[in-house]
PDB file of N, CA and C in Angstrom:
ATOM      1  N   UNK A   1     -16.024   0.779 -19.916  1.00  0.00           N
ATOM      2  CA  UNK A   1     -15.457  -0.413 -19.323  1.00  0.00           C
ATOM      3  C   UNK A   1     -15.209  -0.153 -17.841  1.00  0.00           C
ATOM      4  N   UNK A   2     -15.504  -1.258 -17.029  1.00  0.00           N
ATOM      5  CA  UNK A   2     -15.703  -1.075 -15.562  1.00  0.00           C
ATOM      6  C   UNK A   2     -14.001  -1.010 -15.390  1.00  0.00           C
ATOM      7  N   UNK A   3     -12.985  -0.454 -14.560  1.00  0.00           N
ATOM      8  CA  UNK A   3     -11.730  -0.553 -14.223  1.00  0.00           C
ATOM      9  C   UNK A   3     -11.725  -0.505 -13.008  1.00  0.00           C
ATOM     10  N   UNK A   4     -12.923  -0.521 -12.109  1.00  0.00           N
ATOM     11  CA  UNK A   4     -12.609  -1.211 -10.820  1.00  0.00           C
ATOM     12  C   UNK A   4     -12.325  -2.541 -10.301  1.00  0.00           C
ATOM     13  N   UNK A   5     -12.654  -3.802 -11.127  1.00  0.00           N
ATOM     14  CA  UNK A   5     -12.688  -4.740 -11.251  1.00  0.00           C
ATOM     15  C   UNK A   5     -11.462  -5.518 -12.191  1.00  0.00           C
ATOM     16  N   UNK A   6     -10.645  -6.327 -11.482  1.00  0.00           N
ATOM     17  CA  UNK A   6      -9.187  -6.801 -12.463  1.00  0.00           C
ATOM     18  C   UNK A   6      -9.644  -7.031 -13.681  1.00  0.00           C
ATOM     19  N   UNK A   7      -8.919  -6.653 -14.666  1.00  0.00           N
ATOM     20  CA  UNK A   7      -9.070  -6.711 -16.222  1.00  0.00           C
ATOM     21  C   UNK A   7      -8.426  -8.431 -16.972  1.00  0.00           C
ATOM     22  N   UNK A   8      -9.477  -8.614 -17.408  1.00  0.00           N
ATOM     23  CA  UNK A   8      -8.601 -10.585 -17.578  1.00  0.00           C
ATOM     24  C   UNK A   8      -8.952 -10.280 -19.185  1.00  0.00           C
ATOM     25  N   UNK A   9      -8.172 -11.136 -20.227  1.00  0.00           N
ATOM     26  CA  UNK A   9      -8.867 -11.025 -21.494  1.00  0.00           C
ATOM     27  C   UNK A   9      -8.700 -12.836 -21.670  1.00  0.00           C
ATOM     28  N   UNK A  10      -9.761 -12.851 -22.073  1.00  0.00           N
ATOM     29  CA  UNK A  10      -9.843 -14.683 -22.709  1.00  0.00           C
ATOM     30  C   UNK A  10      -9.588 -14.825 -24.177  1.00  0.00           C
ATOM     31  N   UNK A  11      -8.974 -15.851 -24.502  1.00  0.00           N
ATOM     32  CA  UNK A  11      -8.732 -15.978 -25.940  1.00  0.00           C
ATOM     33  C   UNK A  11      -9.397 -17.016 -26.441  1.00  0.00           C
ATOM     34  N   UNK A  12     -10.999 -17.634 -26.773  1.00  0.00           N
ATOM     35  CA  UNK A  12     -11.141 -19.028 -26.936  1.00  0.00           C
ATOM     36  C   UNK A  12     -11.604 -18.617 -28.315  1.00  0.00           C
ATOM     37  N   UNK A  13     -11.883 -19.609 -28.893  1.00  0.00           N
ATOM     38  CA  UNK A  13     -12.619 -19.677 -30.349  1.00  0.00           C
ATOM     39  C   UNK A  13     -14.000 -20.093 -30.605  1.00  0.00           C
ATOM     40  N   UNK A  14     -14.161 -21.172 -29.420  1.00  0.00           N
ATOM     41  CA  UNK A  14     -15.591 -21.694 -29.337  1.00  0.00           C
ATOM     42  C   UNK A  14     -16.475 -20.724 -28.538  1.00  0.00           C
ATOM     43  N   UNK A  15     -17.372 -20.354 -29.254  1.00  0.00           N
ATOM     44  CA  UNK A  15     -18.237 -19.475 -28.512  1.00  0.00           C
ATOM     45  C   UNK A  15     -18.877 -19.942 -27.385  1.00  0.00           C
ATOM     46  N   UNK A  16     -19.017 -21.203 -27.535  1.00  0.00           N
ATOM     47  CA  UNK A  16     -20.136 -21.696 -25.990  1.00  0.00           C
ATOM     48  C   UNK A  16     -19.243 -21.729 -24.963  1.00  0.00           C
ATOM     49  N   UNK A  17     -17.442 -21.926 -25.131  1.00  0.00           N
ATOM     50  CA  UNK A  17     -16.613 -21.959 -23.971  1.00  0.00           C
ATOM     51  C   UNK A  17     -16.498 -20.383 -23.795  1.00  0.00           C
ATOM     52  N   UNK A  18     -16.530 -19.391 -24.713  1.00  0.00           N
ATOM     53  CA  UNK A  18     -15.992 -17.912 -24.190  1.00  0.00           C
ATOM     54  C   UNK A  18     -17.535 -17.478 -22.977  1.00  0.00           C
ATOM     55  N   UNK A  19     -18.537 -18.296 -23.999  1.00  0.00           N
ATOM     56  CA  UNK A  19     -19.634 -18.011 -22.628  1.00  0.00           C
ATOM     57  C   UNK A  19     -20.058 -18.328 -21.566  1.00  0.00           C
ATOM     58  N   UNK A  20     -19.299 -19.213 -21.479  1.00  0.00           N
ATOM     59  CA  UNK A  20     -18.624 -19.868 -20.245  1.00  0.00           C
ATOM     60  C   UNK A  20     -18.000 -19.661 -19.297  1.00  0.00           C
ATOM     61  N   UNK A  21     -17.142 -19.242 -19.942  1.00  0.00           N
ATOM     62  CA  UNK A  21     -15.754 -18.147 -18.844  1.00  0.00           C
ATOM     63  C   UNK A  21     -16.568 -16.846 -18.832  1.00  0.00           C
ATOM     64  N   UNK A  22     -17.582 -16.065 -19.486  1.00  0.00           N
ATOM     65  CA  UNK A  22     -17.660 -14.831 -19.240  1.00  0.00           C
ATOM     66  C   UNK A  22     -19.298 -15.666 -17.404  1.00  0.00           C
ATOM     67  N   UNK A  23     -19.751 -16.341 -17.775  1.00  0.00           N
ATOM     68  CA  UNK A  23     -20.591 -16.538 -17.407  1.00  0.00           C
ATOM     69  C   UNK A  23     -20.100 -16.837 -15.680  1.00  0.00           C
ATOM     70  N   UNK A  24     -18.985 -17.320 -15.557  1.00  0.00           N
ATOM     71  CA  UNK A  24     -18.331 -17.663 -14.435  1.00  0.00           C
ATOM     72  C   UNK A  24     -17.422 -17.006 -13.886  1.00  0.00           C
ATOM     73  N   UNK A  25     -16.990 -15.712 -14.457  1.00  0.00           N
ATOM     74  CA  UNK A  25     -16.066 -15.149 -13.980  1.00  0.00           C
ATOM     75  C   UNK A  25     -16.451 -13.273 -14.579  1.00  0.00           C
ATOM     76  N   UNK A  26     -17.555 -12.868 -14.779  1.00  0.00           N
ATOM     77  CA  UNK A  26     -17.825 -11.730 -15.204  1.00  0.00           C
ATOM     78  C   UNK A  26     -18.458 -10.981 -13.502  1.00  0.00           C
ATOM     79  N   UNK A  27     -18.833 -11.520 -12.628  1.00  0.00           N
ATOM     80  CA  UNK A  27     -19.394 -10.910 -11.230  1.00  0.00           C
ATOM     81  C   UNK A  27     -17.694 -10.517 -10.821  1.00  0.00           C
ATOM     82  N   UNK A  28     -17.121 -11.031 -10.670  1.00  0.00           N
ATOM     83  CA  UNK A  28     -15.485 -10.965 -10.138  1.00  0.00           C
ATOM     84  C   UNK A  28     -14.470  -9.576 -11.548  1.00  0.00           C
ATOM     85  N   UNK A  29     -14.593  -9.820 -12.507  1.00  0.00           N
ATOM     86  CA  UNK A  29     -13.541  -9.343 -13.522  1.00  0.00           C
ATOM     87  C   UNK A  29     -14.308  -8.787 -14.783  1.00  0.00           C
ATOM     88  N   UNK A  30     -13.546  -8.054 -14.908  1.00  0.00           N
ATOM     89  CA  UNK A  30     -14.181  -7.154 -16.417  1.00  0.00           C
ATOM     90  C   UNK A  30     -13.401  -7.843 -17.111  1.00  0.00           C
ATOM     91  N   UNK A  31     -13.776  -8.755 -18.111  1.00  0.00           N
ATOM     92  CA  UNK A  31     -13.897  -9.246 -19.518  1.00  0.00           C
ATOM     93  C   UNK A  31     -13.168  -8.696 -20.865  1.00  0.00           C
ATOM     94  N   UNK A  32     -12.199  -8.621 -21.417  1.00  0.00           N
ATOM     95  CA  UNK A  32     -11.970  -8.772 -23.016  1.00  0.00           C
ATOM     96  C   UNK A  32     -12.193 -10.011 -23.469  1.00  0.00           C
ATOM     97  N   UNK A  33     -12.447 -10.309 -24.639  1.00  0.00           N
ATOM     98  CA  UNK A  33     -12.897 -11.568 -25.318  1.00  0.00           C
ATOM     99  C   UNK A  33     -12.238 -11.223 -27.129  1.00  0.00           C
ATOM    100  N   UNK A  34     -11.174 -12.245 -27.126  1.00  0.00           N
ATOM    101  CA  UNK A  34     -10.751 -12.137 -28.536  1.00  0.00           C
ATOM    102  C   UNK A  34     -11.226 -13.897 -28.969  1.00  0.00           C
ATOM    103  N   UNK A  35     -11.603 -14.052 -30.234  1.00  0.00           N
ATOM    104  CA  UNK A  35     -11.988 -15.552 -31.206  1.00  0.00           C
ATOM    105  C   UNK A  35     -10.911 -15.830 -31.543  1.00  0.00           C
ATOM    106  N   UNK A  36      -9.064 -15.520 -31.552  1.00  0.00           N
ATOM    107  CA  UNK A  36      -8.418 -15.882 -32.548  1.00  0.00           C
ATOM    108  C   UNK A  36      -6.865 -15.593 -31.737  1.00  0.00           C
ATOM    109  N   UNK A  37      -5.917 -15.824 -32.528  1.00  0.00           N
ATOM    110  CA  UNK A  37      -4.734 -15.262 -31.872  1.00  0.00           C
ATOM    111  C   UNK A  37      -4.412 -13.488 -32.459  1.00  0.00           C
ATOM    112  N   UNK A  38      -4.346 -13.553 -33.361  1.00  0.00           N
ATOM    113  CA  UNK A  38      -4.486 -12.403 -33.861  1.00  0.00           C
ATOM    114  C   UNK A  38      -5.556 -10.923 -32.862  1.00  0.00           C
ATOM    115  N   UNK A  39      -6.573 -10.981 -32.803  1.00  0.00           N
ATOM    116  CA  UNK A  39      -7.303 -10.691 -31.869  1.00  0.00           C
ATOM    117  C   UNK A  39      -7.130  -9.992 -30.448  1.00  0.00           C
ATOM    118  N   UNK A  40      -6.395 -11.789 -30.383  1.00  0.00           N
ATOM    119  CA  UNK A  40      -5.867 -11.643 -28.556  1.00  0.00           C
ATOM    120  C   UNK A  40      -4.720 -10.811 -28.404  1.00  0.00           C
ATOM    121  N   UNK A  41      -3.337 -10.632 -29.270  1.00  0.00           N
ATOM    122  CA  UNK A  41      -2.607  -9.687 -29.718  1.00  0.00           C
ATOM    123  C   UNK A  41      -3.036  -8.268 -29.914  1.00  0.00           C
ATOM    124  N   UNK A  42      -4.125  -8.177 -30.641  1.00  0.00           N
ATOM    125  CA  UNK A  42      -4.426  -6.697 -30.716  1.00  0.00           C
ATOM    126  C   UNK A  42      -5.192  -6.238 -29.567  1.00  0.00           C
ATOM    127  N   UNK A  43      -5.761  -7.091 -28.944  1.00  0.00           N
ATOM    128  CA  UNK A  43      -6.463  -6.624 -27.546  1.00  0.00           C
ATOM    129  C   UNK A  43      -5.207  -6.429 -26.567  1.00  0.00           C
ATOM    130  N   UNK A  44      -4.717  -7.535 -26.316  1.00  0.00           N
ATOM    131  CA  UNK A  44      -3.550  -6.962 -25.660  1.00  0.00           C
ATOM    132  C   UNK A  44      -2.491  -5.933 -25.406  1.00  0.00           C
ATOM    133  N   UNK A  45      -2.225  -5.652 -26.967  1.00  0.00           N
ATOM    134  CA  UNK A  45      -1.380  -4.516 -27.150  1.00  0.00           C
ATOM    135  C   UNK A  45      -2.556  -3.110 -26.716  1.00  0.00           C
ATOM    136  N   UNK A  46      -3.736  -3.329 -26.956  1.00  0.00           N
ATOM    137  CA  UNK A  46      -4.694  -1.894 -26.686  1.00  0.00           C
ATOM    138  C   UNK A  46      -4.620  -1.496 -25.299  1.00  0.00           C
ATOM    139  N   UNK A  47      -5.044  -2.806 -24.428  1.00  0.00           N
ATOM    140  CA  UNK A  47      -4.639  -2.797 -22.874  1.00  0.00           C
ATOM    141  C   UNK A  47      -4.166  -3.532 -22.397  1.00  0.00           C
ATOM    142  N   UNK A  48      -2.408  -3.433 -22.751  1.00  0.00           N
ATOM    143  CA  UNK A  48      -1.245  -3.772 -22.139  1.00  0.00           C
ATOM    144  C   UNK A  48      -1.174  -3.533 -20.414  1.00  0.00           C
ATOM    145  N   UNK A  49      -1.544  -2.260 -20.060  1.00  0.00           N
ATOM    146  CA  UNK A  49      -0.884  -2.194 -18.748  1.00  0.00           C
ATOM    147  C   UNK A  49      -1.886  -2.039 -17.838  1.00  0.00           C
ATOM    148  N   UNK A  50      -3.136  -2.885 -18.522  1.00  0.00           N
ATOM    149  CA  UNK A  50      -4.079  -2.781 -17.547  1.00  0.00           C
ATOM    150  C   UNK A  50      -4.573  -4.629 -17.613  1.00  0.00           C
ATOM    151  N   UNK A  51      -4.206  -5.028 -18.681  1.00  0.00           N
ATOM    152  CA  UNK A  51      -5.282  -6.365 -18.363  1.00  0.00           C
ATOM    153  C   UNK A  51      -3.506  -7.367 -17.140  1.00  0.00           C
ATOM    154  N   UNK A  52      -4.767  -8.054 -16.266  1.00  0.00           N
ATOM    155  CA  UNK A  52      -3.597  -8.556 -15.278  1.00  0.00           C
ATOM    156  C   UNK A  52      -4.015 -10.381 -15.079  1.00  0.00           C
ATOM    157  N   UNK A  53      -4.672 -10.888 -16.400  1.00  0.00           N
ATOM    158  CA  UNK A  53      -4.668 -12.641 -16.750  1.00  0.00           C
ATOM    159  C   UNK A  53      -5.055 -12.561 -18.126  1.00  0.00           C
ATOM    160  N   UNK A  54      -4.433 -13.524 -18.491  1.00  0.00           N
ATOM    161  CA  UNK A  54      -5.242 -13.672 -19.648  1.00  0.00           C
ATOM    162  C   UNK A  54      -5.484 -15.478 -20.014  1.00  0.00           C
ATOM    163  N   UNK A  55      -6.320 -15.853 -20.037  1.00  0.00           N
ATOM    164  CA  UNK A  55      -7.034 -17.012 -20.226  1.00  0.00           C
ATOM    165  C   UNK A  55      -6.812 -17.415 -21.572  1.00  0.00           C
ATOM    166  N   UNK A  56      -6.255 -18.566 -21.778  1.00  0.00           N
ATOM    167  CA  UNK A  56      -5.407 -18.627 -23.643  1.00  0.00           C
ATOM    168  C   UNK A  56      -5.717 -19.984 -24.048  1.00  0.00           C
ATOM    169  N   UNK A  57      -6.627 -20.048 -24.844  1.00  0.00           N
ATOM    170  CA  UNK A  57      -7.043 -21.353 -25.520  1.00  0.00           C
ATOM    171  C   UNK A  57      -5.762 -21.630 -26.785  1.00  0.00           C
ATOM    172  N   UNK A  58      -4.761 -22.796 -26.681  1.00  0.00           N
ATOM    173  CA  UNK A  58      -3.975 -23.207 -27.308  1.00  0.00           C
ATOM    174  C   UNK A  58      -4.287 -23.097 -28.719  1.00  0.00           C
ATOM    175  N   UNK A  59      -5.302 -23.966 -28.692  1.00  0.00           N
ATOM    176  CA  UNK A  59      -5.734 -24.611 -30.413  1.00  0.00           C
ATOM    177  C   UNK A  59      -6.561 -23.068 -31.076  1.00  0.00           C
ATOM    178  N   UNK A  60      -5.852 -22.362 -31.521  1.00  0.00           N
ATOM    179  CA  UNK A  60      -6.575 -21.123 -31.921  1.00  0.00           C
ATOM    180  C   UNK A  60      -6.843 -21.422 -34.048  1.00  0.00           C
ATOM    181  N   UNK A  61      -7.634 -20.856 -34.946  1.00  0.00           N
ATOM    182  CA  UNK A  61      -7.648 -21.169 -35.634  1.00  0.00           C
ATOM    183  C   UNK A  61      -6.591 -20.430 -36.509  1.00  0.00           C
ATOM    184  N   UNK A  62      -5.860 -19.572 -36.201  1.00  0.00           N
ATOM    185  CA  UNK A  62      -4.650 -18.816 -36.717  1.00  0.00           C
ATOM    186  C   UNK A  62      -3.394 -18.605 -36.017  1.00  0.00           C
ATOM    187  N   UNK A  63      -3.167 -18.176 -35.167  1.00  0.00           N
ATOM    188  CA  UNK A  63      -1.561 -17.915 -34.524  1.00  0.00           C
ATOM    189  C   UNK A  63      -1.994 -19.055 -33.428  1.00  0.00           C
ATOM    190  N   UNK A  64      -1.817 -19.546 -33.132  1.00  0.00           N
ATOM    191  CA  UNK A  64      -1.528 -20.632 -31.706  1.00  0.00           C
ATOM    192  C   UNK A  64      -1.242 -20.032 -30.648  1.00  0.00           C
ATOM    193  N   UNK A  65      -1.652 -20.915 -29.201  1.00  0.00           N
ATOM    194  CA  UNK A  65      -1.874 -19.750 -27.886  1.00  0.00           C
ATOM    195  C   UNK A  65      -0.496 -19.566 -27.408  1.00  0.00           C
ATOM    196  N   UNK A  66       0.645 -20.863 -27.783  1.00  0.00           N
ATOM    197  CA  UNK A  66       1.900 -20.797 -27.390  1.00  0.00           C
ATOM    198  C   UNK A  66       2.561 -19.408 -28.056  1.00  0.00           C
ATOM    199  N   UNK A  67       2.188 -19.037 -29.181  1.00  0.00           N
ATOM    200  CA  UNK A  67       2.711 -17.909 -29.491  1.00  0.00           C
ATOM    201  C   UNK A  67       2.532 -16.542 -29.217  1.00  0.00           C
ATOM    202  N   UNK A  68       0.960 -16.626 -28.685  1.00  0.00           N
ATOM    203  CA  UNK A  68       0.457 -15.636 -28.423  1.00  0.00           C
ATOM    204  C   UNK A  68       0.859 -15.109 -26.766  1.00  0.00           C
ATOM    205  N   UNK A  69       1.171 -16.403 -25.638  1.00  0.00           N
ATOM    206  CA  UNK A  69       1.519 -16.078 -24.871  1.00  0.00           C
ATOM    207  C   UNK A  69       2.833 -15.523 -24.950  1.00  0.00           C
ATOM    208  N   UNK A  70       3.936 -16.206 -26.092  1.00  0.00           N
ATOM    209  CA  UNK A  70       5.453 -15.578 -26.080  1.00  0.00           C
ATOM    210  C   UNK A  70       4.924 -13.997 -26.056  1.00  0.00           C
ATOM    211  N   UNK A  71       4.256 -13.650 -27.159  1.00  0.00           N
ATOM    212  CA  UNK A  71       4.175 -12.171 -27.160  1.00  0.00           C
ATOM    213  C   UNK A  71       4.094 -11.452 -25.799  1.00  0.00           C
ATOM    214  N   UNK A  72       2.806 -12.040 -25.151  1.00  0.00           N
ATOM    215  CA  UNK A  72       2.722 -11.390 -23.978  1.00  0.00           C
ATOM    216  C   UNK A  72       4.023 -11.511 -23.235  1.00  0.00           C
ATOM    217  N   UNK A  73       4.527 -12.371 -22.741  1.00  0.00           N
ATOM    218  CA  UNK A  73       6.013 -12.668 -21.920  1.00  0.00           C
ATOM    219  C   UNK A  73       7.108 -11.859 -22.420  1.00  0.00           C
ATOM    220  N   UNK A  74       6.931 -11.547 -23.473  1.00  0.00           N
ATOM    221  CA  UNK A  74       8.206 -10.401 -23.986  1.00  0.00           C
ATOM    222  C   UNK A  74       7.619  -9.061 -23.960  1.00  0.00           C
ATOM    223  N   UNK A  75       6.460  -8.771 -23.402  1.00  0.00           N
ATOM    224  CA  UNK A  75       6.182  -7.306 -22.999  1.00  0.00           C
ATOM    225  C   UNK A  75       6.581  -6.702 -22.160  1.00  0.00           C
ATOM    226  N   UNK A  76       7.244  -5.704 -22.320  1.00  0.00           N
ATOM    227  CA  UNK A  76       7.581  -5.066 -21.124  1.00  0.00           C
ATOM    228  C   UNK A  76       7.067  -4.402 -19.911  1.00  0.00           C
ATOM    229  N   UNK A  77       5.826  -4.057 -20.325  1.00  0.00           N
ATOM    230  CA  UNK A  77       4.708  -4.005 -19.346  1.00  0.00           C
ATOM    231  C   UNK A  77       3.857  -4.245 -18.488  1.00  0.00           C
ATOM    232  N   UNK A  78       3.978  -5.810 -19.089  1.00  0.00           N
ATOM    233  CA  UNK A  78       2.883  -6.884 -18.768  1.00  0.00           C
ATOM    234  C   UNK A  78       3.370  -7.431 -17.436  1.00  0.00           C
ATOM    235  N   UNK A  79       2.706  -7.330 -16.367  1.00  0.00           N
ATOM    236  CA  UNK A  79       3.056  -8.213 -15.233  1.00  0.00           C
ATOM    237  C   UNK A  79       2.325  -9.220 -14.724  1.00  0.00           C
ATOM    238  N   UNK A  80       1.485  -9.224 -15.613  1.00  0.00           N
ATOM    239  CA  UNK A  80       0.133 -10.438 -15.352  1.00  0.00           C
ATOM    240  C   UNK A  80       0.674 -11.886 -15.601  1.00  0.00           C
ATOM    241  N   UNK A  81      -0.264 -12.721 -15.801  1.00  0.00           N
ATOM    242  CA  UNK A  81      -0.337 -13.657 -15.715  1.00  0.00           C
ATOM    243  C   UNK A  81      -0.575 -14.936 -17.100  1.00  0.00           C
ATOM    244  N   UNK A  82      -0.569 -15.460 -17.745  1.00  0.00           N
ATOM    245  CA  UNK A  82      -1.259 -16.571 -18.375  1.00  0.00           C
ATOM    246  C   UNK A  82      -1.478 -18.120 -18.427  1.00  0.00           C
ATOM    247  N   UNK A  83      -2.824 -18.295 -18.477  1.00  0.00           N
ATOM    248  CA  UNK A  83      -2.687 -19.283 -18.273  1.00  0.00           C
ATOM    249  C   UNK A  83      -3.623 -19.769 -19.479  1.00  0.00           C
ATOM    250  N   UNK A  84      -2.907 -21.270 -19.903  1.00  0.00           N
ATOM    251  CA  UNK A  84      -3.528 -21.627 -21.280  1.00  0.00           C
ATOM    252  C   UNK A  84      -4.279 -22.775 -21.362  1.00  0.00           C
ATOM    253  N   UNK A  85      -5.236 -22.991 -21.472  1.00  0.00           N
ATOM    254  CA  UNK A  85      -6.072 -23.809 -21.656  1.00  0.00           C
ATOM    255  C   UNK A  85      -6.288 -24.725 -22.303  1.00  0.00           C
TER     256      UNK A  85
END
């Protein structure tokens, strides 16, 4: 994984939108990509103190993005950013 480049992780479910965001924003940022809330949680917790946005599709088909962002916001690590889609 490139770590010269800011670390963003996207959370969408629809594949043609995650290829979307990777397609428009992969020259600029190295990429995680979770399908689910669950996912986006375990990616997060793997690289907590390195990913610095994370891109959060609301309507997820299991945990919801509102929840998934609480998680992030109660990390103690996390100084990034989210924004939900």
């Amino acid at each position: 994984m490139n770590y010269a480049k800011p670390l963003i992780l996207i959370v969408e479910d629809e594949e043609d939108q995650r290829d979307v965001f990777v397609e428009l924003l992969s020259d600029t940022y190295t990429i995680i990509l979770a399908k689910n809330g669950q996912e986006a949680i375990d990616q997060f917790s793997r690289y907590l103190n390195r990913i610095q946005l994370i891109l959060l599709d609301i309507n997820l088909p299991d945990i919801n993005g509102h929840c998934v962002a609480l998680v992030a916001a109660h990390a103690d690590s996390f100084s990034g950013y989210a924004a939900c889609t």
